[in-house]
Structure formats: structure tokens, C-alpha cells
Protein backbone atom coordinates (compact mmCIF):
# COMPACT_ATOMS: atom_id res chain seq x y z
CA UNK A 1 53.63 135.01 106.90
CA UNK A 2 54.66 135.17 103.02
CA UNK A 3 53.73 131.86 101.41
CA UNK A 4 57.20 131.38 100.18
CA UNK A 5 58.54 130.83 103.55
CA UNK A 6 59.54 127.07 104.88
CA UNK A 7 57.62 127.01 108.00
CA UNK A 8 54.43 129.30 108.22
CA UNK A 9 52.76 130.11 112.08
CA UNK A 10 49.84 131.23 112.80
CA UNK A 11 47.81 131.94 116.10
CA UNK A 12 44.46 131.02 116.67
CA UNK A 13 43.21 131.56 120.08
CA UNK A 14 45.68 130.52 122.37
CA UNK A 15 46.62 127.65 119.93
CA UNK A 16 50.01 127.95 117.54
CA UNK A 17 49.97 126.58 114.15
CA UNK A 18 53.02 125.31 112.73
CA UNK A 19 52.78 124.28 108.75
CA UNK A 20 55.44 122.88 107.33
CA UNK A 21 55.33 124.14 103.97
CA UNK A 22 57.38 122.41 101.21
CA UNK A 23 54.38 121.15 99.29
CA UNK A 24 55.88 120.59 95.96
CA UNK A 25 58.38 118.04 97.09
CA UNK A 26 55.42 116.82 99.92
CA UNK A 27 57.49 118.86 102.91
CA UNK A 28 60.30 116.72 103.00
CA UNK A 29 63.07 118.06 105.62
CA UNK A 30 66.18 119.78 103.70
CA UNK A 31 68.54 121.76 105.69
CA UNK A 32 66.51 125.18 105.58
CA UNK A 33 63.45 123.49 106.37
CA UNK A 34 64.57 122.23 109.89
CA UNK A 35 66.30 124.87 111.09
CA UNK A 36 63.55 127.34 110.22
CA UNK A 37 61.23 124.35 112.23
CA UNK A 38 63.66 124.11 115.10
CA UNK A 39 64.20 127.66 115.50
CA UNK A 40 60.14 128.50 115.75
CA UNK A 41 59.11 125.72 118.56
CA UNK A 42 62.32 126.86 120.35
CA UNK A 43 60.46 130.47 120.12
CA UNK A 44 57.05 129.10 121.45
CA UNK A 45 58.64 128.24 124.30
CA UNK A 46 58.94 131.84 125.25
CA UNK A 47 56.15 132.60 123.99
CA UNK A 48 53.46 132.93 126.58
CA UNK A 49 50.33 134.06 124.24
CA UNK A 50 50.89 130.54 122.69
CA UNK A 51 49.73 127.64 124.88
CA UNK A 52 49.22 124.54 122.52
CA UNK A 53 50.65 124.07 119.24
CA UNK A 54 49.28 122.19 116.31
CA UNK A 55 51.86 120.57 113.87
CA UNK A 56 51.08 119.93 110.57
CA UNK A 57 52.02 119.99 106.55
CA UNK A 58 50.69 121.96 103.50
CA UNK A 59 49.38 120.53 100.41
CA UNK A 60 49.02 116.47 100.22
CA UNK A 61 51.47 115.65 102.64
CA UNK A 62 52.32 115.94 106.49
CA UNK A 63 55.94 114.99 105.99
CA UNK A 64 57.75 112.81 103.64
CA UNK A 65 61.26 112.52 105.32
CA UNK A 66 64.59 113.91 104.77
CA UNK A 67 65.32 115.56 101.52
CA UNK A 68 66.72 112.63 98.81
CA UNK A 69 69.16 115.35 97.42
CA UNK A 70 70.30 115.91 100.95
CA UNK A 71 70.69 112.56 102.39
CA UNK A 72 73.01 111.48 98.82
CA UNK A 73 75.41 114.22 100.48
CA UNK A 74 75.73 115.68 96.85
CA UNK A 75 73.36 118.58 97.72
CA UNK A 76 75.06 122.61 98.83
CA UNK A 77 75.48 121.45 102.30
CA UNK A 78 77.56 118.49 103.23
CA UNK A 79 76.04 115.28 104.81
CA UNK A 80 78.68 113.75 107.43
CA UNK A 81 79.41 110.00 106.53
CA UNK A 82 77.92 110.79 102.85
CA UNK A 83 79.93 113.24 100.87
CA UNK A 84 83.24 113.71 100.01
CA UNK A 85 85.52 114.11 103.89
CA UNK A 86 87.30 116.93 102.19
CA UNK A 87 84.24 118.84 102.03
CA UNK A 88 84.02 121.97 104.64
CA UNK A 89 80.95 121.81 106.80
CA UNK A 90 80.48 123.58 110.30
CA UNK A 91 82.54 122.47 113.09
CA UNK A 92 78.96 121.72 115.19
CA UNK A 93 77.80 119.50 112.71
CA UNK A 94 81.03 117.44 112.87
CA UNK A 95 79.53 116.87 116.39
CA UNK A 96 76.24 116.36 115.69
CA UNK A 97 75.81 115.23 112.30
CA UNK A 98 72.22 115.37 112.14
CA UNK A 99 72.63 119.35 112.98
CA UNK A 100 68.61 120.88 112.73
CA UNK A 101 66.75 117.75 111.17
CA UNK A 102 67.29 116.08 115.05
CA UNK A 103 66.96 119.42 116.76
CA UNK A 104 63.35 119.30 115.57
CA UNK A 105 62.16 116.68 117.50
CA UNK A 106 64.33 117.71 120.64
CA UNK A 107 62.45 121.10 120.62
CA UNK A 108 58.57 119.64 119.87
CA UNK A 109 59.62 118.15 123.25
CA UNK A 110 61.44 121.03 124.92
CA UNK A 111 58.60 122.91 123.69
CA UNK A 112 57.12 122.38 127.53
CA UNK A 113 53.76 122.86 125.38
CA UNK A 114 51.06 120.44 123.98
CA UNK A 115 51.60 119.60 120.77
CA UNK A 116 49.16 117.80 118.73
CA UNK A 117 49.89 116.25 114.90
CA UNK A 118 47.43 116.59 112.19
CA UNK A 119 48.15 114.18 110.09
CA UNK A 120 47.60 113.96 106.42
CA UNK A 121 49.30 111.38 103.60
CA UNK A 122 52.81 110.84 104.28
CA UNK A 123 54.34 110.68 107.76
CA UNK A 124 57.33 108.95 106.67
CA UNK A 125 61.05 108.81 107.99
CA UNK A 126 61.85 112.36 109.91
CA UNK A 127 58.18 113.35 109.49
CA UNK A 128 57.14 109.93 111.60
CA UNK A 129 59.59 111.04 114.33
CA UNK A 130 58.12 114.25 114.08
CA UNK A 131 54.76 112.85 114.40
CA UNK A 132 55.87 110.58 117.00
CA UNK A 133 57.28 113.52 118.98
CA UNK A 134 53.80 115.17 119.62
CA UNK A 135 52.07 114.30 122.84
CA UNK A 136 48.77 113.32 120.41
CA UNK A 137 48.60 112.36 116.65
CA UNK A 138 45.15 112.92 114.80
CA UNK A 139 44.83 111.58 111.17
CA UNK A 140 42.66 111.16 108.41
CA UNK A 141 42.24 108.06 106.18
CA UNK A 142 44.95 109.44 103.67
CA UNK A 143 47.94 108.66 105.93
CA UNK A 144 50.46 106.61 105.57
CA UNK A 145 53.74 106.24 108.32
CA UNK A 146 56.50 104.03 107.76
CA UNK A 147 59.97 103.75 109.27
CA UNK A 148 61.31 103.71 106.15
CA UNK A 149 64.82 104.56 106.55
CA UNK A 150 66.29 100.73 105.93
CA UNK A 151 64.35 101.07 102.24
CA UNK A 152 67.08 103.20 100.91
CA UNK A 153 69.80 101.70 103.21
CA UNK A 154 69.91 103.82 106.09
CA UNK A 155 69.61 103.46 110.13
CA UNK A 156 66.63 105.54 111.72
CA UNK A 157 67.50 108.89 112.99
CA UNK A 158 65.31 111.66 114.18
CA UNK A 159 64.38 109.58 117.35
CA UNK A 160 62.41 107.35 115.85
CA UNK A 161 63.88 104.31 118.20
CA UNK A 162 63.51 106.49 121.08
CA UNK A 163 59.84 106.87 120.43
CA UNK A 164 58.85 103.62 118.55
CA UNK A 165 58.99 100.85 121.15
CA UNK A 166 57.19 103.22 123.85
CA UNK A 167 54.38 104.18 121.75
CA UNK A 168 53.73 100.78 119.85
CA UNK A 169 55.80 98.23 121.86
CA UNK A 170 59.14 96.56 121.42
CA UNK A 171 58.39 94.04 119.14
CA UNK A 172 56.10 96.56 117.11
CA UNK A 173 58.93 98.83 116.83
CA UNK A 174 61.37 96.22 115.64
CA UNK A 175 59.21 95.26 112.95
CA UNK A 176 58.75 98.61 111.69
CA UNK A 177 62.81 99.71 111.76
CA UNK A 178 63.78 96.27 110.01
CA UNK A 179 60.93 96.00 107.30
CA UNK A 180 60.60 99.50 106.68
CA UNK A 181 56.64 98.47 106.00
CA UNK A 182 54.28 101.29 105.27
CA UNK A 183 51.06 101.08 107.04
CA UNK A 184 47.72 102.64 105.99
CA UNK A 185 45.77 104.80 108.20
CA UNK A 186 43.80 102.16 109.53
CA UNK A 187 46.69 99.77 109.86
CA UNK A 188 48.80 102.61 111.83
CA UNK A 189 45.77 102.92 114.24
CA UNK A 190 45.50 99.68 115.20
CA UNK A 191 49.22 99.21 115.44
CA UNK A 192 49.29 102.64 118.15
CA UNK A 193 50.77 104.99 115.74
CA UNK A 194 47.44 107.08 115.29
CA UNK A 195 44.98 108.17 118.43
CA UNK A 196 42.71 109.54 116.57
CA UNK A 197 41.14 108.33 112.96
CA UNK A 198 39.12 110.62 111.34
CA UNK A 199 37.26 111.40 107.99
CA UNK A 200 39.66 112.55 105.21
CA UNK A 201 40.30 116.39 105.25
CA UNK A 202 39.24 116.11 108.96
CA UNK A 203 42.85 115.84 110.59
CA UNK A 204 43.01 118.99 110.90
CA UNK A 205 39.92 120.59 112.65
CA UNK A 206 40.34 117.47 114.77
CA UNK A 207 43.59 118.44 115.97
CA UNK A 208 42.61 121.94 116.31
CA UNK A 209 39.27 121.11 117.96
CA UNK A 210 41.69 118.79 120.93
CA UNK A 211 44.20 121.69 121.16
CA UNK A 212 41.94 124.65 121.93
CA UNK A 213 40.73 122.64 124.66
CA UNK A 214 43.98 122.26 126.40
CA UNK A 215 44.82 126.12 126.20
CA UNK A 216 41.61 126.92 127.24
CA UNK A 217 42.82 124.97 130.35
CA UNK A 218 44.87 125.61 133.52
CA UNK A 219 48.22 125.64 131.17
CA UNK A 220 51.04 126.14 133.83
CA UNK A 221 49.52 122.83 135.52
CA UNK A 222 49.08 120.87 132.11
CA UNK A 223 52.88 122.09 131.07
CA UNK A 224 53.71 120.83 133.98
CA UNK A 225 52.16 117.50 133.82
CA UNK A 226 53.82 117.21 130.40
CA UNK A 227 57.00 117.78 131.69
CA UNK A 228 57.31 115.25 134.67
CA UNK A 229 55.37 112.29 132.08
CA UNK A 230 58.41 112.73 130.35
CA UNK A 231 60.78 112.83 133.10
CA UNK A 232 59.37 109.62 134.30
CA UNK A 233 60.51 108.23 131.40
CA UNK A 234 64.03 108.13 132.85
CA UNK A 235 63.52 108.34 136.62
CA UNK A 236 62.41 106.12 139.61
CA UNK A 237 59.60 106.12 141.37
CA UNK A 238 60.93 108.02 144.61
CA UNK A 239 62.26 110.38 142.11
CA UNK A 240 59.19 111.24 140.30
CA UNK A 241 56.98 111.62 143.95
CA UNK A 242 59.85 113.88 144.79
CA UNK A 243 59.37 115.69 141.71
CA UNK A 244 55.43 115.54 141.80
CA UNK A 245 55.19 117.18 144.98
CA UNK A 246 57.55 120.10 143.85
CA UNK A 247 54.94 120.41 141.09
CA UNK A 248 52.47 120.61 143.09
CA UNK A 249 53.91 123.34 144.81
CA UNK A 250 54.38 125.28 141.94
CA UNK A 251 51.11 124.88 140.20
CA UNK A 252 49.49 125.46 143.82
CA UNK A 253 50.72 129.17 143.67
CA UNK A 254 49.06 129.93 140.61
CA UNK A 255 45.59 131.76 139.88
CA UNK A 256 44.17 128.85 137.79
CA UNK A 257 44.36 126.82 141.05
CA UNK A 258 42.22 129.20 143.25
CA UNK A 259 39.84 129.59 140.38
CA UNK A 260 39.88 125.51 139.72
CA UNK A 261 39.12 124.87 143.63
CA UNK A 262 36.61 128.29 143.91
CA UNK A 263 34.64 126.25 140.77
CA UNK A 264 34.80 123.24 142.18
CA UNK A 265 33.25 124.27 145.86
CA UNK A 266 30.86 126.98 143.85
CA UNK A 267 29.49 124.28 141.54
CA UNK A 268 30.34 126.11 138.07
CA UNK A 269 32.85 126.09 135.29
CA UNK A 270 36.31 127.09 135.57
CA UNK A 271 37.58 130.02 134.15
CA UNK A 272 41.13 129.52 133.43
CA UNK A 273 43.39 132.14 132.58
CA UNK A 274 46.75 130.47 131.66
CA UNK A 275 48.76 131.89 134.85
């Protein structure tokens, strides 16, 4: 893709890599930015040559929030609650007033894909829900995260309380919303916002490394196990065995299975095709 463009993809492999790529203003989320974002996972989905997905940012940055210019509501496009009422804006983001920036992180999760964050300097604001919407974040020692929406007097958006008390705990999660504190890569790992620290300049080929071994892997039955995590999230118990077993089902019927349970009896290594 042209390097001028917002979002740039590449395959590699069975693995998807999405850059964000505003690297002069250190990929901060405007308008353009998140709908070109939003738009490409909700492609992967259909997409069946792509079986992870890597999510990162170009330049020195993952993701340093929502555009300033934007959020003021002084910018081209109109920010409900911020500018001027009189202003025209379209009549679905009078209903949604966070229009693309929170349709990211509902497609990294509708996605019904891996995706893994490789994490570099700022994960800040939007970009720590985006993180924070990835089933795995990998980092190097140049990142920082903070919930830092209360800084410049603003509520959390993007998810961020949805994902925040799961991932580091209640408490955790209150601190974070109400301080707006930034944390260092070593403080974010210890705190649960990082799985995996590694060398700066290493996120990267980390997160790659992790995500080519998922698609090399039986991906209907690892989508799948994605999917019902998730749906536990929300569901009982008898729900989720209920679910589980219709899973099971599913993922039984594939080719991966017969090869995974021909390997297993045969004493070799699986060869897994993705169907």
C-alpha cells in the first residue's frame, strides 16, 4: 500500500499486519484514521487467507489517543457534546457519538481472529483500548500506557472500562481511570497491562514470532475458542457447556481435526491446514 495511506496491511504468511500509520502526530486516532482501521479488521473477517493479525504503529509510537484537534470539537468534523449543537454532523453519529474511533475496538473483537499488539512508546487513551482489545499485548521497554483521558478532563471511551478491571483487576482499573497515571513498560507489566516484555525494537518480531504460530495452527478450532472465551464473559456456566459442545461439533467436522487425531495416534506433527 502507498505510504501516504492511514492504515497500511500487509500479509505475511497467514499472518495480517495492520500499521497504523500517522507517525508525525505519533498515530493518534482522527476521524479518517478509524474508519480506515475499522473498515480493514471488519474485512479480515472475510478474509480467509488471513488467520492472525498483528496490530501495531509506525514510527515512535503505537498509539497516542484521539486526535487533540478532534476531541476540542473545533476540527472539520463535529464532536457531539463538544462543538457548537448547530453544527451538522451525520444522523448515526447523533446515535453513537463516538462513530469509528469505538467501532475499532468492537471489530479487533468481531474480528473472530487472533490479534496480537506490538507495542512500542505510547499506548495511551484510544490506543490503550486498542491495545487492550487484542487477545495478547507484546512490548518493548519504550512503552508507556496510561488511561489518560481524566488528564485533559474527559471520561474513558473506547472500552477502556470494559477491558480494564478484567485484565488488571477492579481496583487496578480504578486507579488507572481516576489518576490518569502513566506507567513505564516495566510498571505496565507488573500491573497486567503487558504479557510479554521484550528488548527495545523487539515488540515487533515478538508479536510476529507468537502470531505465525497460531495460523500455523488448527484456525477454525482456535477462532472458535476465541469466540466462546469471550462469550463467557457474559454467560453462565450451563450456557457456555451448551455452547462448548456445539463447538465441538463444529470444529469436529473439520480436516484439521482428522489430521490433529491421525498425528496424535501416528506419533508426528500436525499438519494443519486452516479448514
Amino acid at each position: 500500500m502507498a505510504e501516504n495511506d492511514l492504515v497500511l496491511f500487509e500479509l505475511r504468511d497467514g499472518v495480517g499486519i495492520v500499521t497504523l500509520n500517522r507517525p508525525d502526530r505519533l498515530n493518534a486516532v482522527n476521524w479518517d484514521l478509524a474508519e480506515a482501521t475499522a473498515k480493514l479488521f471488519h474485512e479480515l473477517h472475510y478474509n480467509d487467507d488471513v488467520r492472525t493479525i498483528v496490530l501495531t504503529g509506525a514510527g515512535r509510537s503505537f498509539c497516542s489517543g484521539g486526535d487533540v484537534e478532534f476531541l476540542s470539537g473545533e476540527g472539520d468534523r463535529p464532536l457531539p457534546g463538544a462543538s457548537d449543537p448547530s453544527r451538522r454532523m451525520p444522523r448515526s453519529q447523533r446515535k453513537t457519538p463516538g462513530g469509528p474511533f469505538v467501532d475499532v475496538t468492537r471489530q479487533i473483537v468481531a474480528v473472530e481472529k487472533p490479534v496480537i499488539a506490538a507495542i512500542h512508546g505510547p499506548a495511551v487513551g484510544a490506543g490503550l483500548a486498542y491495545a487492550l482489545a487484542c487477545d495478547r499485548r507484546f512490548a518493548d521497554s519504550s512503552a508507556k500506557m496510561s488511561a489518560i483521558f481524566t488528564k485533559v478532563g474527559i471520561s474513558p471511551d473506547c472500552g477502556v472500562t470494559y477491558f480494564l478491571p478484567r485484565i488488571v483487576g477492579l481496583s487496578n482499573a480504578l486507579m488507572m481511570v481516576e489518576t490518569a497515571k502513566m506507567f513505564n513498560a516495566e510498571e505496565a507489566k507488573a500491573i497486567g497491562l503487558i504479557d510479554e516484555l521484550v528488548p527495545e525494537g523487539k515488540a515487533f518480531e515478538a508479536a510476529f514470532a507468537y502470531a505465525s504460530k497460531l495460523a500455523a495452527g488448527p484456525s477454525v478450532a482456535i477462532d472458535m475458542a476465541r469466540r466462546f472465551v469471550y462469550k463467557s464473559l457474559n454467560s453462565t456456566l450451563d450456557e457456555m457447556l451448551d455452547y462448548e459442545a456445539v463447538a465441538s461439533t463444529m470444529t469436529a467436522a473439520t480436516r484439521d481435526f482428522k489430521e490433529g487425531t491421525t498425528a496424535f495416534f501416528e506419533k508426528r506433527k500436525a499438519e494443519f491446514k486452516g479448514y
